[in-house]
N, C-alpha and C. Protein backbone atom coordinates (compact mmCIF):
# COMPACT_ATOMS: atom_id res chain seq x y z
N UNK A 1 -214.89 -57.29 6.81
CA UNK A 1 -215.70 -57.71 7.94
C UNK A 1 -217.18 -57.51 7.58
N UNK A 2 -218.16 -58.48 7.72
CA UNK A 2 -219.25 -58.25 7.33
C UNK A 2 -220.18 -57.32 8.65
N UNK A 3 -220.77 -57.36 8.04
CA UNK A 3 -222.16 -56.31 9.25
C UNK A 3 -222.59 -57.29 10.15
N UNK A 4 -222.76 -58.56 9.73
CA UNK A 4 -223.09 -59.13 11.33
C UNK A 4 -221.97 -59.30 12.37
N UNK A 5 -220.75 -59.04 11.49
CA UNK A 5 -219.47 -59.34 12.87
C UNK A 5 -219.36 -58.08 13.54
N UNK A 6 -219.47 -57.24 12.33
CA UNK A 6 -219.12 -55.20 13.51
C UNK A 6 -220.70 -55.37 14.25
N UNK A 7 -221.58 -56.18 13.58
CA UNK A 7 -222.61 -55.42 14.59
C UNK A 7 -222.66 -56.36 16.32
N UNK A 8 -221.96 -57.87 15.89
CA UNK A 8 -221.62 -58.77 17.33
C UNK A 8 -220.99 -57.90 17.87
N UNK A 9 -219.62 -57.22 17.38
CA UNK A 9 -218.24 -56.76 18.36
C UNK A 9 -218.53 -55.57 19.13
N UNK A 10 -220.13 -54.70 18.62
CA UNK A 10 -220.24 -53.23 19.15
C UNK A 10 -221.24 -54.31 20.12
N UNK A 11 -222.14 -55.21 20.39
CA UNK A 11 -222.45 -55.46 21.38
C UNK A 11 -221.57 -56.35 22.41
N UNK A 12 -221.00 -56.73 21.92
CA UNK A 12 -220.03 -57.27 22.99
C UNK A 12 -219.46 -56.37 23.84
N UNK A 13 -219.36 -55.24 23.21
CA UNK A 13 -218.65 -54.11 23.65
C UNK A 13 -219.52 -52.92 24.54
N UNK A 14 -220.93 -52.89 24.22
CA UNK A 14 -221.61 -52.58 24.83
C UNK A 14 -222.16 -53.17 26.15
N UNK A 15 -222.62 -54.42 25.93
CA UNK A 15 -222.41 -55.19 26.88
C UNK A 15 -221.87 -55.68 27.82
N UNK A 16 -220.57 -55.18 27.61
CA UNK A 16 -219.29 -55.51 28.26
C UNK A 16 -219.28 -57.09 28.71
N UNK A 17 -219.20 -58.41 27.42
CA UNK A 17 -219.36 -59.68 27.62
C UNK A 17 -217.52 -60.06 28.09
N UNK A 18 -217.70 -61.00 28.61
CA UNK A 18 -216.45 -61.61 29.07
C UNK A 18 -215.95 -62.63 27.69
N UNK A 19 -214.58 -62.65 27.93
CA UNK A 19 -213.90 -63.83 26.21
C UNK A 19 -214.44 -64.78 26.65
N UNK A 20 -214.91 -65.47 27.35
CA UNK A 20 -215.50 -66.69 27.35
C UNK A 20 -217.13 -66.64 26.60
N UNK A 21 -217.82 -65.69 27.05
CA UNK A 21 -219.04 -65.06 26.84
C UNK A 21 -218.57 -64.84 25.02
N UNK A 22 -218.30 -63.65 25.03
CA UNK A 22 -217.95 -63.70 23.26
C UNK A 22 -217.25 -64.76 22.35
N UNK A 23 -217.01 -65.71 23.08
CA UNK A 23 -216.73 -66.65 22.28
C UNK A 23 -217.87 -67.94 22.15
N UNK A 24 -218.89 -67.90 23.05
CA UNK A 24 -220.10 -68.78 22.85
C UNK A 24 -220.63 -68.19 21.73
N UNK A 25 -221.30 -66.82 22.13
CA UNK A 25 -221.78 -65.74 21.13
C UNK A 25 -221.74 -66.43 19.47
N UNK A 26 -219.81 -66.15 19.19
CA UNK A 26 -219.57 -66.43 18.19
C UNK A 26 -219.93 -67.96 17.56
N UNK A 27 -219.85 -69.02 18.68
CA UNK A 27 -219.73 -70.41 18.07
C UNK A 27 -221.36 -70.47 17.72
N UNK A 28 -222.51 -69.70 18.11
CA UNK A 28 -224.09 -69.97 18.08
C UNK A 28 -224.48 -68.98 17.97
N UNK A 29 -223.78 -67.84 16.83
CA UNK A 29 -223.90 -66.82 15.59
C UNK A 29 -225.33 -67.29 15.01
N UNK A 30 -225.99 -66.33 14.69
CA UNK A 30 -226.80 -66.76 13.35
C UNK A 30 -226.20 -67.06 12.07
N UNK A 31 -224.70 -67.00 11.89
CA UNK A 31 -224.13 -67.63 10.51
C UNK A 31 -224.60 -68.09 10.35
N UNK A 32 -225.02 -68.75 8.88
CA UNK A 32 -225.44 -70.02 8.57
C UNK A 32 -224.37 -71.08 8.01
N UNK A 33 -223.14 -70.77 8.65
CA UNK A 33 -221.97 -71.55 8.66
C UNK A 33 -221.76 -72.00 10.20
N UNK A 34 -221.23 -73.14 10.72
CA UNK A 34 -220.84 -73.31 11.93
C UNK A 34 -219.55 -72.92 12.61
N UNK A 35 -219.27 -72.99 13.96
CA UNK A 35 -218.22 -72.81 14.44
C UNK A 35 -217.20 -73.65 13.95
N UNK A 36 -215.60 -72.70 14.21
CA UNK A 36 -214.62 -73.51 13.63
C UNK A 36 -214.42 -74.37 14.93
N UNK A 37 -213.15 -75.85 14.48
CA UNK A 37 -213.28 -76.80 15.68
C UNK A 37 -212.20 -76.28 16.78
N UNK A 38 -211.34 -75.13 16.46
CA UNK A 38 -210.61 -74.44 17.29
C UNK A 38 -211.40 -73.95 18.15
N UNK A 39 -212.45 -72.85 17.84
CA UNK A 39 -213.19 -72.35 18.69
C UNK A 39 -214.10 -73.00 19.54
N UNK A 40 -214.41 -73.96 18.80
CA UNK A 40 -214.74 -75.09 19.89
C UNK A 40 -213.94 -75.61 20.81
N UNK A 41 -212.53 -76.44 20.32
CA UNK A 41 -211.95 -76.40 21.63
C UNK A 41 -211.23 -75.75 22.44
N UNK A 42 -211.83 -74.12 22.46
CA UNK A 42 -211.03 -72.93 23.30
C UNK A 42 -212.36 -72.95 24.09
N UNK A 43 -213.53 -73.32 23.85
CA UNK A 43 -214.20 -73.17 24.58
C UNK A 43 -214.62 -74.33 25.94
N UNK A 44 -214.42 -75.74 25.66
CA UNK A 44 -214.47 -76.36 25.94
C UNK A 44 -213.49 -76.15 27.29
N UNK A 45 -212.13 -75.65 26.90
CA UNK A 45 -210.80 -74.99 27.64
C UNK A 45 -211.41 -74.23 28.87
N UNK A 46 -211.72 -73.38 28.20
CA UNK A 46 -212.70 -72.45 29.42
C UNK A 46 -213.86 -73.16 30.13
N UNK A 47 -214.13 -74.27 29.97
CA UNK A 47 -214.94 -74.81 31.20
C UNK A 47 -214.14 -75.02 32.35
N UNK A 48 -212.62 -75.55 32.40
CA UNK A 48 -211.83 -75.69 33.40
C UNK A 48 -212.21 -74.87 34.18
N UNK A 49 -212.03 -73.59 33.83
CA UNK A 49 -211.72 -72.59 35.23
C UNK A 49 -213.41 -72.45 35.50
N UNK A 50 -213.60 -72.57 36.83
CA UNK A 50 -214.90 -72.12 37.93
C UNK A 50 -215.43 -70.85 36.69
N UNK A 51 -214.91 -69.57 36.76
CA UNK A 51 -215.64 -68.51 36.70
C UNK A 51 -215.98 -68.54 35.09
N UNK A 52 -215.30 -68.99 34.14
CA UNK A 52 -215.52 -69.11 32.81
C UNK A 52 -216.57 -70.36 32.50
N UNK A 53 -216.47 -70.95 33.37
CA UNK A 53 -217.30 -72.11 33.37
C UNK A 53 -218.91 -71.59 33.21
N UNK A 54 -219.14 -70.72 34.57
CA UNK A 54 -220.03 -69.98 34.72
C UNK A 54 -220.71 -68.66 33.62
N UNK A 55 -219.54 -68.46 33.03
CA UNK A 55 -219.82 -67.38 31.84
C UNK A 55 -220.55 -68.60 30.56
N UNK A 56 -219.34 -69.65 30.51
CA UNK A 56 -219.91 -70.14 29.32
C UNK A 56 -221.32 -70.43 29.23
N UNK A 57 -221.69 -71.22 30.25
CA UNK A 57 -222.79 -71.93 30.61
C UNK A 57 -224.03 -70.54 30.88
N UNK A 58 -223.78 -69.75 31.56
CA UNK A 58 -224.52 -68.64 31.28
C UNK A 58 -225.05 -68.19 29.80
N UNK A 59 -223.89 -67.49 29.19
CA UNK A 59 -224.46 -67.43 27.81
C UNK A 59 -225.19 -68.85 27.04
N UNK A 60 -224.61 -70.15 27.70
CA UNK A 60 -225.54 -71.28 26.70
C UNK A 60 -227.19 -71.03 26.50
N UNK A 61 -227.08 -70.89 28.38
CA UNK A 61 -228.26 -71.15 28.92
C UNK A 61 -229.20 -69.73 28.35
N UNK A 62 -228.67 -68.84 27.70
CA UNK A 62 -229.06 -67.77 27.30
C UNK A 62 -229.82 -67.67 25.99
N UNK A 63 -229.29 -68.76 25.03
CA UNK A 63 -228.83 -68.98 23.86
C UNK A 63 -230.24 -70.09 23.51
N UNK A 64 -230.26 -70.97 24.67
CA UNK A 64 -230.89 -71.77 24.88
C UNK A 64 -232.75 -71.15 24.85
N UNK A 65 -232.77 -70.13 25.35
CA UNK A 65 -233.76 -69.60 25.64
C UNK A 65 -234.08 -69.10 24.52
N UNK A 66 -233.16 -68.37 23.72
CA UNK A 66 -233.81 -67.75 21.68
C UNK A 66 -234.88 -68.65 21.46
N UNK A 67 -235.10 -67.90 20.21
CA UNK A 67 -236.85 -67.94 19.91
C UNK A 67 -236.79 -67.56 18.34
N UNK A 68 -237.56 -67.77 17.53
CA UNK A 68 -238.16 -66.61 16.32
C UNK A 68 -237.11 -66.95 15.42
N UNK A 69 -236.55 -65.30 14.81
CA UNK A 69 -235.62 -65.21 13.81
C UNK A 69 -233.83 -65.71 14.83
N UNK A 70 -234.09 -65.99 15.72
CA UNK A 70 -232.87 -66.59 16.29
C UNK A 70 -232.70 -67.69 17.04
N UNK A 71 -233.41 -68.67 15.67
CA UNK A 71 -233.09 -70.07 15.92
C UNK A 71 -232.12 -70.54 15.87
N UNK A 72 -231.09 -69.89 15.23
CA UNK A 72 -229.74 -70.76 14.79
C UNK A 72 -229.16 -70.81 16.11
N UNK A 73 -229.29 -69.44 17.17
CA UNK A 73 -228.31 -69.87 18.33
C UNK A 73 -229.25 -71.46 19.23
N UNK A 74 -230.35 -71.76 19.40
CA UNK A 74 -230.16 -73.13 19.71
C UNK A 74 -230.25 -74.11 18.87
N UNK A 75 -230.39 -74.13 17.66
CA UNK A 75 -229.89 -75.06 16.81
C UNK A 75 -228.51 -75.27 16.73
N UNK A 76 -227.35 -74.26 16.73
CA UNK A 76 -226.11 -74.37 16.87
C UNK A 76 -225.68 -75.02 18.41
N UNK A 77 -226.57 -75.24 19.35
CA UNK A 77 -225.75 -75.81 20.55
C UNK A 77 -226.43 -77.12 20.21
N UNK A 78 -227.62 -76.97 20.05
CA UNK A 78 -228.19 -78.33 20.28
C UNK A 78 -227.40 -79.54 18.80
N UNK A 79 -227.44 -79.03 17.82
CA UNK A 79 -227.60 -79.76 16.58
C UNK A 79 -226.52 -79.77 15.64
N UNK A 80 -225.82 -79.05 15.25
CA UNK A 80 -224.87 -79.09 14.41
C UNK A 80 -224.19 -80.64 14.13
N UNK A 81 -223.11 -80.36 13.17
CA UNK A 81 -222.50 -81.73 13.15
C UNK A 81 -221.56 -81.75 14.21
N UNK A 82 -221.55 -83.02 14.68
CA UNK A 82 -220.80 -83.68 15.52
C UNK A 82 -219.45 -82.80 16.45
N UNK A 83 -218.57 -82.60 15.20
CA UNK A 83 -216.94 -81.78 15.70
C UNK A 83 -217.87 -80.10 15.87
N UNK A 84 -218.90 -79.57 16.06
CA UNK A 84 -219.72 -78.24 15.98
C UNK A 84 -220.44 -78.15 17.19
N UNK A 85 -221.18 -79.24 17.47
CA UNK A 85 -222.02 -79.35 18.70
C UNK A 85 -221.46 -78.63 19.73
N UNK A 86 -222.40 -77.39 20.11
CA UNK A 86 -221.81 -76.79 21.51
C UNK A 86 -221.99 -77.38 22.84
N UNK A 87 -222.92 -77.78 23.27
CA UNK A 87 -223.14 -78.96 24.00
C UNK A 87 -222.46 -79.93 24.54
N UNK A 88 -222.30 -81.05 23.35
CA UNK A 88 -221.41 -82.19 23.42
C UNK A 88 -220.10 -81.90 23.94
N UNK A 89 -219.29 -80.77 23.16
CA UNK A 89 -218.00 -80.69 23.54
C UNK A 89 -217.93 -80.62 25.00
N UNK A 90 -218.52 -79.86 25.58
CA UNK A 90 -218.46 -79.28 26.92
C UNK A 90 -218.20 -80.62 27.63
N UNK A 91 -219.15 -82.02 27.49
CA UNK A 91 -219.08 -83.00 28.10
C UNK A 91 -218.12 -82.99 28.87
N UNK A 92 -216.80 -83.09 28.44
CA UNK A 92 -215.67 -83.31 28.89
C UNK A 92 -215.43 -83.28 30.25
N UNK A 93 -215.80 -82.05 30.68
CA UNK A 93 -215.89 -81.82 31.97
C UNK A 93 -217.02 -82.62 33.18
N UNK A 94 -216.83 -82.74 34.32
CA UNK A 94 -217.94 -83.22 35.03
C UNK A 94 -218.90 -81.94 35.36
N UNK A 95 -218.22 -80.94 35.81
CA UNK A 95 -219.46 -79.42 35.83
C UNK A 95 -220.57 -79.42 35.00
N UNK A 96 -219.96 -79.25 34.13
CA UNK A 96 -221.06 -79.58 32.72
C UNK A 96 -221.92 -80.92 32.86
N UNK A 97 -221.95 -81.61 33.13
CA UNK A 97 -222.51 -82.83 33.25
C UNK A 97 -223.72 -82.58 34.20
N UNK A 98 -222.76 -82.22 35.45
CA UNK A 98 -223.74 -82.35 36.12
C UNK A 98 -224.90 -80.68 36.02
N UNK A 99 -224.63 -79.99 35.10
CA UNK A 99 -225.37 -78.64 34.99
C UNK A 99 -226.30 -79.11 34.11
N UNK A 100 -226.05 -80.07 33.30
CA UNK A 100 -226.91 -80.64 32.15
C UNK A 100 -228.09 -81.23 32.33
N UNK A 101 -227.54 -81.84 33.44
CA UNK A 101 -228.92 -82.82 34.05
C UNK A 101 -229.77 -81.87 34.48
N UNK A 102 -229.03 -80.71 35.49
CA UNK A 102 -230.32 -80.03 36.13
C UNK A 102 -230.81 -79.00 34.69
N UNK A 103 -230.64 -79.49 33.68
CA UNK A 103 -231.00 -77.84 32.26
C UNK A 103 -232.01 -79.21 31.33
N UNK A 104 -231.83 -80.49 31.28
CA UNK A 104 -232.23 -81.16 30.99
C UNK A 104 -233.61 -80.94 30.29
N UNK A 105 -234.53 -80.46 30.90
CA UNK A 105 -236.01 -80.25 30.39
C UNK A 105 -236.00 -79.19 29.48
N UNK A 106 -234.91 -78.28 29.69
CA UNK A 106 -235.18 -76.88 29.00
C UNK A 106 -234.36 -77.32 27.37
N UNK A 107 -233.11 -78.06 27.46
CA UNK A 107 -232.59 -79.18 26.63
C UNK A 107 -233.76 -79.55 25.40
N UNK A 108 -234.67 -80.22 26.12
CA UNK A 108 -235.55 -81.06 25.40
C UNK A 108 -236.26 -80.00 24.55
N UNK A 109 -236.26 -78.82 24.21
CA UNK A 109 -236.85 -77.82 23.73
C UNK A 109 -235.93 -77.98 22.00
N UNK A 110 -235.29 -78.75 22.00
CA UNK A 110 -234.28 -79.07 21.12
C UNK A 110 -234.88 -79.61 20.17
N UNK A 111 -235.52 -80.61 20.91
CA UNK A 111 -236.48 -81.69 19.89
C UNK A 111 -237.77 -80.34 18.44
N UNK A 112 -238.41 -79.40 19.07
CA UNK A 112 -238.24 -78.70 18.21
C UNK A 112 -237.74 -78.12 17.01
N UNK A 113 -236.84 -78.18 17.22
CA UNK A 113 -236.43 -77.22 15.41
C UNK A 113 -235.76 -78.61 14.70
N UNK A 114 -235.71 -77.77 13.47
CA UNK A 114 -235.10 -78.93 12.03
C UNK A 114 -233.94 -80.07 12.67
N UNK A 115 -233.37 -81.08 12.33
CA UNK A 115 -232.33 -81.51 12.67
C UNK A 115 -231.45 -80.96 11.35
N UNK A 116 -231.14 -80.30 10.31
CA UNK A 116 -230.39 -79.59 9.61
C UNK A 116 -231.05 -78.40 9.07
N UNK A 117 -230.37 -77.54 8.27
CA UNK A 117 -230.69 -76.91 7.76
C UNK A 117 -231.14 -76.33 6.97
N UNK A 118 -231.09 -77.52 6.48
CA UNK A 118 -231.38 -77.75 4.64
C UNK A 118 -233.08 -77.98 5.06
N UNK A 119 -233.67 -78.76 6.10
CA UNK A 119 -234.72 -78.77 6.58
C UNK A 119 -236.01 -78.12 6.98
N UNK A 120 -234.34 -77.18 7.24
CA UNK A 120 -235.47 -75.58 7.68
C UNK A 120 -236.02 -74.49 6.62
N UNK A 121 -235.45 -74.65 5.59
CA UNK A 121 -236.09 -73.92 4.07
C UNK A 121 -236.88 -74.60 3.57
N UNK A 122 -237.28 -75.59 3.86
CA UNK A 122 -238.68 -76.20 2.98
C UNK A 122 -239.59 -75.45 3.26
């Protein structure tokens, strides 16, 4: 287990985050690998229910807000490839849809960073 996963699992744990919550966390990691497409669609899963809905979208909107040395968590919702996009998947649902529109401006903060990664080391 590397040091960035024991050091996610002692805040999760500190934090006391919900599995819906630790599983955004994980998909918009600072890895510089992306989420797997399972974990994507367990998350997507958890938009169904009302209260996970609310967790997920919480932590997005959380994620959304990083800054600095923790660009990757909104580069990972906003940008990744296609089957990665945290965002997109969510579509599925109408909740999401309609949460999108009203997050819309904060969204556009997207247009900012690299569109890959390879971009961002120049």
């Amino acid at each position: 287990m590397t040091t960035s996963a024991l050091r996610r699992q002692v805040k999760n744990i500190v934090h006391n985050y919900s599995e819906a919550e630790i599983k955004v966390r994980e998909a918009t990691s600072n890895d510089p690998w992306g989420p797997s497409s399972s974990l994507m669609s367990e998350i997507a899963d958890l938009t169904f229910n009302v209260v996970a809905f609310a967790e997920v979208m919480g932590m997005v909107w959380k994620r959304l807000n990083d800054s600095g040395k923790n660009w990757r968590h909104v580069y990972k919702v906003c940008f990744s490839t296609p089957r990665q996009q945290v965002l997109p998947i969510f579509t599925v649902t109408s909740n999401v849809c309609v949460l999108l529109r009203e997050l819309k401006n904060k969204a556009r903060l997207c247009k900012y960073f690299p569109k890959s990664v390879s971009e961002s080391r120049r």
